[in-house]
N, C-alpha and C. Protein backbone atom coordinates (compact mmCIF):
# COMPACT_ATOMS: atom_id res chain seq x y z
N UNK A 1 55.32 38.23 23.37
CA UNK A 1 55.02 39.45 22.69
C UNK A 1 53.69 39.28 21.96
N UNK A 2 52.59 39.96 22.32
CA UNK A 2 51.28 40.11 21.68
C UNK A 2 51.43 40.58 20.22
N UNK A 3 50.33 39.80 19.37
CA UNK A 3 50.51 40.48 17.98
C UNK A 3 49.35 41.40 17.84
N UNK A 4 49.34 42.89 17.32
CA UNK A 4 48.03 43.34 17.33
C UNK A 4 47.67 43.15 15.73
N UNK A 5 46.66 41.94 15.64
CA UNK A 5 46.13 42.04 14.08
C UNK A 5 44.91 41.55 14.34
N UNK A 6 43.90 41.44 13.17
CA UNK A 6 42.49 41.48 13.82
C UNK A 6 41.85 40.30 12.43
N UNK A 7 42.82 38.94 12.57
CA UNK A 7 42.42 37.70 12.36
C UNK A 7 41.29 36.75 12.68
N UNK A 8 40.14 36.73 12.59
CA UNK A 8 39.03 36.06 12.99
C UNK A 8 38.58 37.05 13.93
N UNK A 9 37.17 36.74 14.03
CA UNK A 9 36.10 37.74 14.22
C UNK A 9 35.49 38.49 13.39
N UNK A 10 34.15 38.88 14.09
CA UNK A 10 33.27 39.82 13.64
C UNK A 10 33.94 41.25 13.19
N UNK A 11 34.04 41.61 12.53
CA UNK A 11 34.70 43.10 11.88
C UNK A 11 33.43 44.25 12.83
N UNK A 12 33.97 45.13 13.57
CA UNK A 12 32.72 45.80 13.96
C UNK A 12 32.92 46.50 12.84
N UNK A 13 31.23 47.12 12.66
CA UNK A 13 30.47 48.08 11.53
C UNK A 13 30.61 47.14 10.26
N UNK A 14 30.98 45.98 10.29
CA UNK A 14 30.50 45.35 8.99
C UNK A 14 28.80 44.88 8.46
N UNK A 15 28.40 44.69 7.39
CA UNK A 15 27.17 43.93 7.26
C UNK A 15 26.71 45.12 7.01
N UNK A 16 25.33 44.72 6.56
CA UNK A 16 24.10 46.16 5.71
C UNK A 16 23.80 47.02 6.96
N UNK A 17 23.34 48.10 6.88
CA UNK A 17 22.92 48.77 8.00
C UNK A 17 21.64 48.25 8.63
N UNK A 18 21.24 49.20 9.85
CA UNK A 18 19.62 48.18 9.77
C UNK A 18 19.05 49.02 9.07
N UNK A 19 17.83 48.54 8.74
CA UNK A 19 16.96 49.09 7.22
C UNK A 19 16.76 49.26 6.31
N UNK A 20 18.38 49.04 5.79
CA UNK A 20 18.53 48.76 4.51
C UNK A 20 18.23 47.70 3.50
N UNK A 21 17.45 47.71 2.20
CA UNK A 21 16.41 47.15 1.44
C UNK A 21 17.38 47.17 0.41
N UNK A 22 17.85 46.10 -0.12
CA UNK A 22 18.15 45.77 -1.49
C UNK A 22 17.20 46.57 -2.51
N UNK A 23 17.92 47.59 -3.21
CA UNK A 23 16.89 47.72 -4.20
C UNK A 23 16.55 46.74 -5.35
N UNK A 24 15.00 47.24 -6.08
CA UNK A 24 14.58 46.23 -6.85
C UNK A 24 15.87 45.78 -8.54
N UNK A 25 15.15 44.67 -9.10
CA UNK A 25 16.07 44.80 -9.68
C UNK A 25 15.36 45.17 -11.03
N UNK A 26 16.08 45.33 -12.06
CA UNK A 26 14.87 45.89 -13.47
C UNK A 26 15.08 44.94 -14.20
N UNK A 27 15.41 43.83 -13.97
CA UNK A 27 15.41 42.59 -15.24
C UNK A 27 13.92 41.78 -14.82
N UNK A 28 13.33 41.08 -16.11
CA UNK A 28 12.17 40.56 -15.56
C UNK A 28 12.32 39.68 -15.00
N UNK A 29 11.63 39.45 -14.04
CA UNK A 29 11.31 38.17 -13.17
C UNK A 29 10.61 36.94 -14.20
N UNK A 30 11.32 35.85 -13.89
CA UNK A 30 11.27 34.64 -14.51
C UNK A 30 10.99 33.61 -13.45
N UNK A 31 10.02 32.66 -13.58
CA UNK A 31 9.52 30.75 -12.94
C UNK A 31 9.74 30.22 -13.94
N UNK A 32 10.30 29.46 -12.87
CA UNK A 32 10.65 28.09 -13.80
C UNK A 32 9.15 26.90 -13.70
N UNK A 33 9.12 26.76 -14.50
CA UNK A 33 7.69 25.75 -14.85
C UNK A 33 8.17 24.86 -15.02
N UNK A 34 7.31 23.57 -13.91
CA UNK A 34 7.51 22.07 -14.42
C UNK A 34 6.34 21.55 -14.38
N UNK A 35 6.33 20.50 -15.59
CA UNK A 35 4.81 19.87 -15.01
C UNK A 35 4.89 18.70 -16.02
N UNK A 36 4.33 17.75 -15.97
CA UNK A 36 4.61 16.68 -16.77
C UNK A 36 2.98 16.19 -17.81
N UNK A 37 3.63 16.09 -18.91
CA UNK A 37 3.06 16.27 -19.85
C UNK A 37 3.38 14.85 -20.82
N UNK A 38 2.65 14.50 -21.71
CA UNK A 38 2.54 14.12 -22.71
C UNK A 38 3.53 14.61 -24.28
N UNK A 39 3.69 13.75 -25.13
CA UNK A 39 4.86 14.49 -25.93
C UNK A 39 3.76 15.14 -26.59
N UNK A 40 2.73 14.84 -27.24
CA UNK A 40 1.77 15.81 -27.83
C UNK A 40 1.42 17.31 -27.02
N UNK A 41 1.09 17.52 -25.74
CA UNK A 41 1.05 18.53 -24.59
C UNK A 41 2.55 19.01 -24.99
N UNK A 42 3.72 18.50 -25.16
CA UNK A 42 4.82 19.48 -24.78
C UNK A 42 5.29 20.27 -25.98
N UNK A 43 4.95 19.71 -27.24
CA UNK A 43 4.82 20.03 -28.90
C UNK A 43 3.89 21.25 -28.68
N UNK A 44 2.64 21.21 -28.17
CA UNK A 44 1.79 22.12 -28.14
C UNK A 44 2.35 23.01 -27.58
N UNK A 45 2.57 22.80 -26.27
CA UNK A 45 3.13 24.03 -24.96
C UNK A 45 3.83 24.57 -25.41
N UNK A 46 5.53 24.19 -26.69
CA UNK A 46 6.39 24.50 -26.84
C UNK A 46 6.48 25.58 -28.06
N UNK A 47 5.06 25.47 -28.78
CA UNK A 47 4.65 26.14 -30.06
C UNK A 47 4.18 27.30 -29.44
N UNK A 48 2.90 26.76 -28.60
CA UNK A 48 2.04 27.83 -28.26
C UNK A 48 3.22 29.50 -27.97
N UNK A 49 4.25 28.54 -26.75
CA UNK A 49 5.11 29.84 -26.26
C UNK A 49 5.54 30.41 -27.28
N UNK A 50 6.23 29.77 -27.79
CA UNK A 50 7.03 30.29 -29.27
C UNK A 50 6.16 31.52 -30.11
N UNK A 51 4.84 31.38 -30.18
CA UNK A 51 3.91 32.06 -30.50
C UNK A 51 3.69 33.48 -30.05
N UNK A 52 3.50 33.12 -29.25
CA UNK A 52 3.67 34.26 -27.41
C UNK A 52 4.60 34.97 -27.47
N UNK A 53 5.64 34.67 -27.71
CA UNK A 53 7.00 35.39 -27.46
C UNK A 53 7.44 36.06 -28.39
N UNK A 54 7.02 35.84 -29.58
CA UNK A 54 7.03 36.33 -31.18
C UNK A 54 5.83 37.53 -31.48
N UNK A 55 4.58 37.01 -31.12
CA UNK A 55 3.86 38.19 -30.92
C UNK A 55 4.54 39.30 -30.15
N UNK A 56 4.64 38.89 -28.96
CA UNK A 56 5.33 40.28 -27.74
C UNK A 56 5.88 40.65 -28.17
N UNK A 57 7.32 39.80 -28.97
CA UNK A 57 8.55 40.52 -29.49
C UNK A 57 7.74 41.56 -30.44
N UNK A 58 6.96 41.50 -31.35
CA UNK A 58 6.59 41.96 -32.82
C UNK A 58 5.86 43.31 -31.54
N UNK A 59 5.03 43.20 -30.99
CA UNK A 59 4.07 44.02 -30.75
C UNK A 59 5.33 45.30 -29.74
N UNK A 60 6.32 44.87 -29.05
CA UNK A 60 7.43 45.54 -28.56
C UNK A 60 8.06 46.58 -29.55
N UNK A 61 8.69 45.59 -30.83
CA UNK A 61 8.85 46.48 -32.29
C UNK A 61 8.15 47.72 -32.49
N UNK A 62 6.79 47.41 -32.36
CA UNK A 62 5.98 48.34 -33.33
C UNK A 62 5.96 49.36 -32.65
N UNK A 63 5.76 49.34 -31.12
CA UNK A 63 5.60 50.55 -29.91
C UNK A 63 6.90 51.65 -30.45
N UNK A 64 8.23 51.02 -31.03
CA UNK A 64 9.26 51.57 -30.93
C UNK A 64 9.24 52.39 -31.61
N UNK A 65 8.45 52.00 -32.87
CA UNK A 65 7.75 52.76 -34.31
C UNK A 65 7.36 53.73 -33.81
């Protein structure tokens, strides 16, 4: 007696259509940075950002103003 069930295999009409494009996404895009440094270079690098990111944040604030 045959069983009709549909256990392994390709599912027809499964998978994205053709042409279909992931849309973008709205979170920012982030790299990861490596690079080798000195402990003085990574004190610096690690301030400088800190700097960077505090300005943006502050200058983000004020737009909101």
């Amino acid at each position: 007696m045959a069983q009709n069930n549909n256990h392994g295999g390709k599912r027809p009409g499964a998978g994205r259509k053709k042409g279909y494009k992931k849309p973008e996404s709205e979170k920012v895009k982030t790299i990861v940075f490596a690079r080798r440094v000195t402990d003085e270079e990574y004190q610096f690098l690690e301030n400088s950002l800190k700097e960077f990111r505090l300005q943006k944040f502050a200058m983000r604030k004020q737009d909101e103003i």
